[in-house]
PDB file of N, CA and C in Angstrom:
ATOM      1  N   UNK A   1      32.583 -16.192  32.400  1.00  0.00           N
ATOM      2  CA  UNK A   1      31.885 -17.331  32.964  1.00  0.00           C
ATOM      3  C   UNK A   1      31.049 -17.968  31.863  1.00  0.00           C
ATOM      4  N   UNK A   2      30.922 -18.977  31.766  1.00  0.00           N
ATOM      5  CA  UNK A   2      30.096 -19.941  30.916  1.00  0.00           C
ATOM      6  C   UNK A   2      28.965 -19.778  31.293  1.00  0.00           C
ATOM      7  N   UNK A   3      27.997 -19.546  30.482  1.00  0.00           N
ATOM      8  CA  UNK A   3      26.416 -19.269  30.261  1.00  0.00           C
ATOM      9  C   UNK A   3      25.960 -20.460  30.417  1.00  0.00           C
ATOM     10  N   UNK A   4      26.344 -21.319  30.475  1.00  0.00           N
ATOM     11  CA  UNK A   4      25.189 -22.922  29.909  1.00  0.00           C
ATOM     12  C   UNK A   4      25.239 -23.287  31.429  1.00  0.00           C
ATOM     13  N   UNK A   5      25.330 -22.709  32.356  1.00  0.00           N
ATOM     14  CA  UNK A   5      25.125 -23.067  34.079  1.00  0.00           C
ATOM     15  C   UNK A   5      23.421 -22.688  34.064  1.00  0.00           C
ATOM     16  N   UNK A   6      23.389 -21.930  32.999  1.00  0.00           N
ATOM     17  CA  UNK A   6      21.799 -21.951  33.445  1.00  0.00           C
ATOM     18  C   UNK A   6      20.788 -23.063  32.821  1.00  0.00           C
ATOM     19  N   UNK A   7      21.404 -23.821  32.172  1.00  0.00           N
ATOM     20  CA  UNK A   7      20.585 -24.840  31.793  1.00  0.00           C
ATOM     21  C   UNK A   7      20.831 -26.157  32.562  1.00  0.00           C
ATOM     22  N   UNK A   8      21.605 -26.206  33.475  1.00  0.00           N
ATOM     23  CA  UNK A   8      22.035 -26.856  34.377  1.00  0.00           C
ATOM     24  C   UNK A   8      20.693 -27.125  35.253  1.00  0.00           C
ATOM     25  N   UNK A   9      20.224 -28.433  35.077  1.00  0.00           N
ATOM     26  CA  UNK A   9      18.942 -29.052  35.436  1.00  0.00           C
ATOM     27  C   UNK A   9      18.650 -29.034  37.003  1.00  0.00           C
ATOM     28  N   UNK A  10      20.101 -28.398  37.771  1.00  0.00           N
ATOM     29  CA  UNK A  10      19.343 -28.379  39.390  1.00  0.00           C
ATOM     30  C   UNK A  10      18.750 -26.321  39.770  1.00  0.00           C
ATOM     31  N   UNK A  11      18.859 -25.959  38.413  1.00  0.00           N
ATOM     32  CA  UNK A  11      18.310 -24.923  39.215  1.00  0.00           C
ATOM     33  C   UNK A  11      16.410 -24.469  38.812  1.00  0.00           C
ATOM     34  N   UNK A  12      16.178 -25.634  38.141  1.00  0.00           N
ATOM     35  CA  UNK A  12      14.944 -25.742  37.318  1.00  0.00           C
ATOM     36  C   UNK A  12      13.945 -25.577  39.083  1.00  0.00           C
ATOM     37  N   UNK A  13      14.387 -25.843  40.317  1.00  0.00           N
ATOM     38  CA  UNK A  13      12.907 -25.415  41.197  1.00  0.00           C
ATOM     39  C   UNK A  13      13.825 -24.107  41.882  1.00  0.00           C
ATOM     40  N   UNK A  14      14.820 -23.838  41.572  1.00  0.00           N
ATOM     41  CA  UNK A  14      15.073 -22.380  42.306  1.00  0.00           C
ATOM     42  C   UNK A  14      14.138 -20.910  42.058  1.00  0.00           C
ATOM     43  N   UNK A  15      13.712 -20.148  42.895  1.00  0.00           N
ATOM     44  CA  UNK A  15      12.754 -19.311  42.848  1.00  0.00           C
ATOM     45  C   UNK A  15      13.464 -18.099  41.863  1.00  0.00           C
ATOM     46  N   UNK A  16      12.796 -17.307  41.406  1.00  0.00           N
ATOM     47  CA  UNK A  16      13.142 -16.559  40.496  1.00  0.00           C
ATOM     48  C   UNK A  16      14.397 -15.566  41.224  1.00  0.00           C
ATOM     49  N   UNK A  17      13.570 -15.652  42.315  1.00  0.00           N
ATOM     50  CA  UNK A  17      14.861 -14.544  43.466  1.00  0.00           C
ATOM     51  C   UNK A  17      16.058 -14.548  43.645  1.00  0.00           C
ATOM     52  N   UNK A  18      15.811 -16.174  44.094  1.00  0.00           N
ATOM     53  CA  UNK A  18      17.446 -16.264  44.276  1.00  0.00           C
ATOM     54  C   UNK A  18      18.020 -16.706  43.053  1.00  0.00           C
ATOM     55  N   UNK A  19      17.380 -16.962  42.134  1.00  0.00           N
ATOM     56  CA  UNK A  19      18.231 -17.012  40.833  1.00  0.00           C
ATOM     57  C   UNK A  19      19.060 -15.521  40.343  1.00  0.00           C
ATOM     58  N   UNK A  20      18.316 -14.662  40.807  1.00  0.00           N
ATOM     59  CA  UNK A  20      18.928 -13.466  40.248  1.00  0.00           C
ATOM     60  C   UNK A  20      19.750 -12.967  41.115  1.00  0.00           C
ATOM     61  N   UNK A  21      20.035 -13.604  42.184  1.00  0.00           N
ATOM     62  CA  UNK A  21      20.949 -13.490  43.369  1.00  0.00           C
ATOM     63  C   UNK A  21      22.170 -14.302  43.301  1.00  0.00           C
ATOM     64  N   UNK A  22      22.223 -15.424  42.619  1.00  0.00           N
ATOM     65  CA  UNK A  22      22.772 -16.370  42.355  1.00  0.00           C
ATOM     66  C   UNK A  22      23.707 -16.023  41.124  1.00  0.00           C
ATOM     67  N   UNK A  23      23.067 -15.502  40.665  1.00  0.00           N
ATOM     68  CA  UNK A  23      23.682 -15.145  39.190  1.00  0.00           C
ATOM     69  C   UNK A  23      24.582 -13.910  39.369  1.00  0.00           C
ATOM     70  N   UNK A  24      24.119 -12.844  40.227  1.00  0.00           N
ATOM     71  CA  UNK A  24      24.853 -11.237  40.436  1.00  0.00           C
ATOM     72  C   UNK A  24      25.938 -11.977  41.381  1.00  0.00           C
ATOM     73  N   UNK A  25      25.899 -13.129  42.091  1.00  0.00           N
ATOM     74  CA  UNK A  25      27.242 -13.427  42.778  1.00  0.00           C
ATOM     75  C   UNK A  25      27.947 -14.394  42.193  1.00  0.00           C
ATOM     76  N   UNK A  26      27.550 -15.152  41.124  1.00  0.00           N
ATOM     77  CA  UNK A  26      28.620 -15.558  40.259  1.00  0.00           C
ATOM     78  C   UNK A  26      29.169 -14.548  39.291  1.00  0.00           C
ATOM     79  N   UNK A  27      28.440 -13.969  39.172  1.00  0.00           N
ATOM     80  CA  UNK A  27      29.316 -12.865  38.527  1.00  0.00           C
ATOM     81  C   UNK A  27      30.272 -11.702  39.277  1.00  0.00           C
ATOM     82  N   UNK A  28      29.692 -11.505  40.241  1.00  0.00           N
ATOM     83  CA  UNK A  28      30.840 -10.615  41.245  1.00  0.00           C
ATOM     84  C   UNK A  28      32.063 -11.742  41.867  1.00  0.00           C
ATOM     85  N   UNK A  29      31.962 -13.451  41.524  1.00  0.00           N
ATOM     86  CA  UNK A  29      32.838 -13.768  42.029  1.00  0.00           C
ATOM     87  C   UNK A  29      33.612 -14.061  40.868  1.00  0.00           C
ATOM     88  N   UNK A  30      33.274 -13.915  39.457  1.00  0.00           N
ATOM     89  CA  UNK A  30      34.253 -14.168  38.491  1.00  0.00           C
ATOM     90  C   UNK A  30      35.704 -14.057  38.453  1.00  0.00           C
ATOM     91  N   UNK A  31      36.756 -14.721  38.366  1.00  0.00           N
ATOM     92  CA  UNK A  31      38.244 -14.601  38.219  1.00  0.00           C
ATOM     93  C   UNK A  31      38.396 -14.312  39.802  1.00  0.00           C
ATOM     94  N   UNK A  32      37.851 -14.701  40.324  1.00  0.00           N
ATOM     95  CA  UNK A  32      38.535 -14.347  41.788  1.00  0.00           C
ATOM     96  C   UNK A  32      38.919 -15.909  42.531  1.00  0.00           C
ATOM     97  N   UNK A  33      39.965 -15.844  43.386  1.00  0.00           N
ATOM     98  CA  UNK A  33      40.339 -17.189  43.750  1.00  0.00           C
ATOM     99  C   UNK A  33      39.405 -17.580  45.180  1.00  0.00           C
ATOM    100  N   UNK A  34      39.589 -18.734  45.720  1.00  0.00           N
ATOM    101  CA  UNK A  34      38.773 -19.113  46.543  1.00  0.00           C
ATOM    102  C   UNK A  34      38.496 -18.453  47.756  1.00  0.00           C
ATOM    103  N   UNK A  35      39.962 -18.018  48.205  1.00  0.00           N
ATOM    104  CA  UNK A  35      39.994 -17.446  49.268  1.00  0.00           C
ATOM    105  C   UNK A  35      39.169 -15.591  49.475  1.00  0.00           C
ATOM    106  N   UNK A  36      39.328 -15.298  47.803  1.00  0.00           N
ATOM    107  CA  UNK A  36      38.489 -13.755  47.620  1.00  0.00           C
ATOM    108  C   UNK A  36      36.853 -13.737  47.616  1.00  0.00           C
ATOM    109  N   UNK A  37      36.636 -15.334  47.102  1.00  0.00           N
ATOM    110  CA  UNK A  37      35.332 -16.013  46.951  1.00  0.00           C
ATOM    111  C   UNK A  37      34.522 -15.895  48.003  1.00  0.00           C
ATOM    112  N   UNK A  38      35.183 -16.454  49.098  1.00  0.00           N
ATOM    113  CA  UNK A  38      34.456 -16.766  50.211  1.00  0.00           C
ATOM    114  C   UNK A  38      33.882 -15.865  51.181  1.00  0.00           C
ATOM    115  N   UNK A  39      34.386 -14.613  51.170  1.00  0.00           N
ATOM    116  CA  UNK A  39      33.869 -13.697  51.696  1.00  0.00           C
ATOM    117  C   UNK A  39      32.312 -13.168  51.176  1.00  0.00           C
ATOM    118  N   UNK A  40      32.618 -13.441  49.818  1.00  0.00           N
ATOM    119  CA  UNK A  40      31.338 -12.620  48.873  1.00  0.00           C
ATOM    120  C   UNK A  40      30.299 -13.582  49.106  1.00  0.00           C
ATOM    121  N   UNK A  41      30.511 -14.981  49.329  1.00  0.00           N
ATOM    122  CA  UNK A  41      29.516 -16.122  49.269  1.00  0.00           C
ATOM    123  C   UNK A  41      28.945 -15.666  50.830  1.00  0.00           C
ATOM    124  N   UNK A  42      29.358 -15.487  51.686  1.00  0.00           N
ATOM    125  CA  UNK A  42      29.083 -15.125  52.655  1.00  0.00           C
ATOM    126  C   UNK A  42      27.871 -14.111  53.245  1.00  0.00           C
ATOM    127  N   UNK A  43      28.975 -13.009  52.442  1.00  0.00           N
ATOM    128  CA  UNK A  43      28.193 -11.757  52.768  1.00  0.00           C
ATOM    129  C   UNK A  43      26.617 -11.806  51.468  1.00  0.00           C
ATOM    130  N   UNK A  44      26.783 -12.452  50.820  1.00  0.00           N
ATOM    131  CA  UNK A  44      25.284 -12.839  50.075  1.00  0.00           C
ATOM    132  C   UNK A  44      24.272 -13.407  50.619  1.00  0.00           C
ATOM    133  N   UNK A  45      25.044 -14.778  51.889  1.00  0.00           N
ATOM    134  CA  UNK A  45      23.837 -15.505  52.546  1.00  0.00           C
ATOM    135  C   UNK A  45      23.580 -14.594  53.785  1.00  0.00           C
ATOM    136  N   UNK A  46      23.825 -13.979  53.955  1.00  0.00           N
ATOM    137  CA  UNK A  46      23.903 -13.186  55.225  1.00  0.00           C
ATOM    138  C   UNK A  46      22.455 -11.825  54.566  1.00  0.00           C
ATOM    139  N   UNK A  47      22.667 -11.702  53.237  1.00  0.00           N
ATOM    140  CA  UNK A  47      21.656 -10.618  52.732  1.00  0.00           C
ATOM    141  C   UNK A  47      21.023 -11.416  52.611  1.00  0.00           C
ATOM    142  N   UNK A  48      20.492 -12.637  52.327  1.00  0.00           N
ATOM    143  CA  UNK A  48      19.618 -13.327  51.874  1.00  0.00           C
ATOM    144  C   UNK A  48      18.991 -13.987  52.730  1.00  0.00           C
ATOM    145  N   UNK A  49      19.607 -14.338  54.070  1.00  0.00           N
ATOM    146  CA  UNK A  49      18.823 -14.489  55.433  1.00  0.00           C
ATOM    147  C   UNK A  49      18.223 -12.916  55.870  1.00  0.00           C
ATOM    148  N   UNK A  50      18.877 -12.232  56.019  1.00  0.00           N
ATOM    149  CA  UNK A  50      17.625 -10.861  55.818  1.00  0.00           C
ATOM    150  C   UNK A  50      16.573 -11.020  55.589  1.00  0.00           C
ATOM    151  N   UNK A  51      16.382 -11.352  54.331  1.00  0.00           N
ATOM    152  CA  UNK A  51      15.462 -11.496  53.038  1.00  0.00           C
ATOM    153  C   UNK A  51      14.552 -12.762  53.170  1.00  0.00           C
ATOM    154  N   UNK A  52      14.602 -13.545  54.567  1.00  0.00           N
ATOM    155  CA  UNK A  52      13.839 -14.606  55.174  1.00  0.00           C
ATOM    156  C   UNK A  52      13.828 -16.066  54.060  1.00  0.00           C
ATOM    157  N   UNK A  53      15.265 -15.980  53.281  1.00  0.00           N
ATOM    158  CA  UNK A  53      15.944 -16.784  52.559  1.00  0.00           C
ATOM    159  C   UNK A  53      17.242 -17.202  53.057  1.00  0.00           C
ATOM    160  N   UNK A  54      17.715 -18.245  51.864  1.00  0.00           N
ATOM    161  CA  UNK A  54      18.802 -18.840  51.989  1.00  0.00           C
ATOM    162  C   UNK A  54      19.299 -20.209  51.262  1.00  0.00           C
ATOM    163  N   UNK A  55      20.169 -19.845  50.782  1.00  0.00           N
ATOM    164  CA  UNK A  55      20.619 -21.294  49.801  1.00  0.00           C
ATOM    165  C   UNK A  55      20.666 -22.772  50.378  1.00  0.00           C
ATOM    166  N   UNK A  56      19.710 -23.404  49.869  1.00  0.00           N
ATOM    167  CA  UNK A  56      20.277 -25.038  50.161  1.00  0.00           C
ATOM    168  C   UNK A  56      21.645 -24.946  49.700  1.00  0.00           C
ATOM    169  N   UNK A  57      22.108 -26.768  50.056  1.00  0.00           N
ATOM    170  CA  UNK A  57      22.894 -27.142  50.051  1.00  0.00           C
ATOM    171  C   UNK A  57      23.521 -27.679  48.324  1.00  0.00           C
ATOM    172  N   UNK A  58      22.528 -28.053  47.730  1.00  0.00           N
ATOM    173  CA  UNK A  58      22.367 -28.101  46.574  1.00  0.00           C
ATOM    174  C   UNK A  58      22.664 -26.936  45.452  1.00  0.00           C
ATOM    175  N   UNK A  59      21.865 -25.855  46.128  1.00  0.00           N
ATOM    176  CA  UNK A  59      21.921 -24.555  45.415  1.00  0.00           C
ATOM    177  C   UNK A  59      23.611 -24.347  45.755  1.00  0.00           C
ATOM    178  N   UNK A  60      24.306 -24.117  46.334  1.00  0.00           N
ATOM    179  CA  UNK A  60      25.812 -23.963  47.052  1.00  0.00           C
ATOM    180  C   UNK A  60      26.578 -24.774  46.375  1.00  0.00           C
ATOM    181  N   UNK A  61      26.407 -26.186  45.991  1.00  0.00           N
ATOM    182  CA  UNK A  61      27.057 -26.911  45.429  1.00  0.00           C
ATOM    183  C   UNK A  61      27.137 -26.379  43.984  1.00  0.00           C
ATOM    184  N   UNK A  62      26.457 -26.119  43.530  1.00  0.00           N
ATOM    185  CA  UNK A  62      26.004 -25.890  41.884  1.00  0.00           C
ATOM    186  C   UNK A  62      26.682 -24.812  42.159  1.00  0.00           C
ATOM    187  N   UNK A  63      27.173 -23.436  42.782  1.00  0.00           N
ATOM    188  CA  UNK A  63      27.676 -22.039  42.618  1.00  0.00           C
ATOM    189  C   UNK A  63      29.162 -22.535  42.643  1.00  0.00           C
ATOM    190  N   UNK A  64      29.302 -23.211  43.591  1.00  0.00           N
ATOM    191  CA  UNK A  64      30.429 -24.230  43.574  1.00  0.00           C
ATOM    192  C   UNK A  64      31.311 -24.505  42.699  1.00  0.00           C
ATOM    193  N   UNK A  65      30.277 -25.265  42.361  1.00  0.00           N
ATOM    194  CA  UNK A  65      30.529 -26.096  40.979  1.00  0.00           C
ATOM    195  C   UNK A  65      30.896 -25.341  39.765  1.00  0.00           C
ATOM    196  N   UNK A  66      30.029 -24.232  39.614  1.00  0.00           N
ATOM    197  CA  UNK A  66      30.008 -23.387  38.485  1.00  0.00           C
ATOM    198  C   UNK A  66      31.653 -22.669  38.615  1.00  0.00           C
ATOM    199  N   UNK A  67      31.983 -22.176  39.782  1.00  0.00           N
ATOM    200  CA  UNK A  67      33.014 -21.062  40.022  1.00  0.00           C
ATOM    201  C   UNK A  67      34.297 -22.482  39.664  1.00  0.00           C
ATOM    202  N   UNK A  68      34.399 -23.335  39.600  1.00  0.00           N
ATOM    203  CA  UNK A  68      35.030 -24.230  39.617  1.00  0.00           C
ATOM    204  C   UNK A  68      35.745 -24.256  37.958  1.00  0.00           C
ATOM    205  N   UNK A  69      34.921 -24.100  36.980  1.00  0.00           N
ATOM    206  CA  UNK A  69      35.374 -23.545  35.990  1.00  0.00           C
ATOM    207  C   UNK A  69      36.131 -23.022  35.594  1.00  0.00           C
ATOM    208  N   UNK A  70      37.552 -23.625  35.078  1.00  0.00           N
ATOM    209  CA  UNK A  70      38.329 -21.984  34.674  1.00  0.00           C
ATOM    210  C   UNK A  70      39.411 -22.029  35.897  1.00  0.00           C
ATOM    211  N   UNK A  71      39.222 -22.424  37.098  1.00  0.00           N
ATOM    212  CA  UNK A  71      40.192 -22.348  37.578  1.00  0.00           C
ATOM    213  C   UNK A  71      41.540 -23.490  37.591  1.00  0.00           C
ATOM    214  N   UNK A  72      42.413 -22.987  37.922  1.00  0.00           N
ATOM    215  CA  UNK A  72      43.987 -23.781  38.100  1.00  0.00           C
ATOM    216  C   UNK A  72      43.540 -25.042  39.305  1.00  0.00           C
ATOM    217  N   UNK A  73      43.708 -25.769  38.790  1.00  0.00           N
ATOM    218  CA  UNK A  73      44.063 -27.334  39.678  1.00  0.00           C
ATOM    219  C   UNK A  73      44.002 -27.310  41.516  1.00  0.00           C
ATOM    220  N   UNK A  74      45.110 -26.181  41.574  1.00  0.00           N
ATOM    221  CA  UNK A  74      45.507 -25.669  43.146  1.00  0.00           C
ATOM    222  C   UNK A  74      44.059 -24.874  43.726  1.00  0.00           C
ATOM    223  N   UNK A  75      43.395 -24.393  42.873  1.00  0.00           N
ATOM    224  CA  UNK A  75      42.180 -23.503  43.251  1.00  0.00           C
ATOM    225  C   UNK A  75      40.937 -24.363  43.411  1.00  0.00           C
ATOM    226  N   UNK A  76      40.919 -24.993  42.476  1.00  0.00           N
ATOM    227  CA  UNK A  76      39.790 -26.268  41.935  1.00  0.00           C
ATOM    228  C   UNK A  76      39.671 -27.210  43.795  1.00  0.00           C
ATOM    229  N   UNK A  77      41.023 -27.472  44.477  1.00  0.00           N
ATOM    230  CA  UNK A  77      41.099 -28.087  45.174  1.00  0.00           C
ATOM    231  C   UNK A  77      40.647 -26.824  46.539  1.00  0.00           C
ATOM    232  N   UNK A  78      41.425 -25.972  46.599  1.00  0.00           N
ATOM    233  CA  UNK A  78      40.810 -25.191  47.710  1.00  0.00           C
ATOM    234  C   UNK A  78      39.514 -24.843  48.158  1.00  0.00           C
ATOM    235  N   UNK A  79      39.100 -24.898  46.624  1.00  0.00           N
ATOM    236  CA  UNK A  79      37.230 -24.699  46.865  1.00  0.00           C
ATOM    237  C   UNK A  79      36.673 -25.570  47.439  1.00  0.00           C
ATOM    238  N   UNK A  80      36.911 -27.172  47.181  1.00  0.00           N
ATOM    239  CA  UNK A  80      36.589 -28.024  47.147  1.00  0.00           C
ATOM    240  C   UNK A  80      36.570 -28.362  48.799  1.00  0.00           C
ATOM    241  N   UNK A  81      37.879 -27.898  49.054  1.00  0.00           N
ATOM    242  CA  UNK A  81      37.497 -27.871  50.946  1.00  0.00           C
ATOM    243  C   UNK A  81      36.722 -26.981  51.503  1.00  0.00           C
ATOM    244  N   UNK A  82      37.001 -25.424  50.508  1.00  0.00           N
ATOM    245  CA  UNK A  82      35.748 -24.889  51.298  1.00  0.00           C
ATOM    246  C   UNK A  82      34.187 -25.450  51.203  1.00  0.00           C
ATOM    247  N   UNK A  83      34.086 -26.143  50.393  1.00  0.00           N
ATOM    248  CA  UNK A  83      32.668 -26.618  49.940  1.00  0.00           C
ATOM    249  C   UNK A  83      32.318 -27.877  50.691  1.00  0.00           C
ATOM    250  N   UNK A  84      33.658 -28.519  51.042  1.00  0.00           N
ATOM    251  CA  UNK A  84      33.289 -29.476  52.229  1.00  0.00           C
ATOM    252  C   UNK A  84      32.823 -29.084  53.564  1.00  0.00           C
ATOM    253  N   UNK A  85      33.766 -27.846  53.976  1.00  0.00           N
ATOM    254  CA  UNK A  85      33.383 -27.074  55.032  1.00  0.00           C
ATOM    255  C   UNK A  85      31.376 -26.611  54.900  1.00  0.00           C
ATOM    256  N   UNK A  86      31.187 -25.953  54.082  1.00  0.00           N
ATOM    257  CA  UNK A  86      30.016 -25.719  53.679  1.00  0.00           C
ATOM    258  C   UNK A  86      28.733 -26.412  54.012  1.00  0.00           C
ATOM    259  N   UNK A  87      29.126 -27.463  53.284  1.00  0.00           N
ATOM    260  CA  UNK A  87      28.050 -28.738  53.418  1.00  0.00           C
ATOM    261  C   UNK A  87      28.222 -29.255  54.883  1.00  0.00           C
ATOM    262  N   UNK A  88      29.400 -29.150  55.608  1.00  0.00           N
ATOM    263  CA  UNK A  88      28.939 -29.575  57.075  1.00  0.00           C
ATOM    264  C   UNK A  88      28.199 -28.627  57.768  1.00  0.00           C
ATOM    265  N   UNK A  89      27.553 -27.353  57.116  1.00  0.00           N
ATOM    266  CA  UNK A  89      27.286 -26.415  58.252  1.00  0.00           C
ATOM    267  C   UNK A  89      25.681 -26.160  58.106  1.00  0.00           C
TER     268      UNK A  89
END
């Protein structure tokens, strides 16, 4: 995964927390395709509502965005619906 997501200017008001939450699930979602993705994105907001948290919509886009990297055309697009799905919810 490309390192320079952290200089990526929308995570400059994210709390230290979920940055380090953010980061252990881009990295557990590395090389995995959308459909392996989505479970893990899941089961993260689900610990993180626990945790009397939870990702904006913004924050989601940017993990998004980031995992978007690197992948094949066909994948790039699958995310892209799941991320539409996302943002309606």
């Amino acid at each position: 995964m490309n390192p320079t997501w952290m200089n990526d200017p929308r995570i400059r008001n994210i709390s230290p927390e979920k940055l380090a939450v953010m980061t252990l699930l881009m990295e557990n979602a590395e090389g995995k395709s959308p459909e392996e993705f989505l479970p893990i994105l899941m089961q993260t907001s689900q610990s993180l509502e626990k945790a009397g948290m939870s990702f904006t919509a913004n924050e989601k886009n940017l993990i998004l965005d980031v995992l978007k990297e690197g992948m094949t055309p066909a994948e790039k697009q699958r995310l892209s619906f799941i991320q539409t799905l996302l943002n309606q919810g």
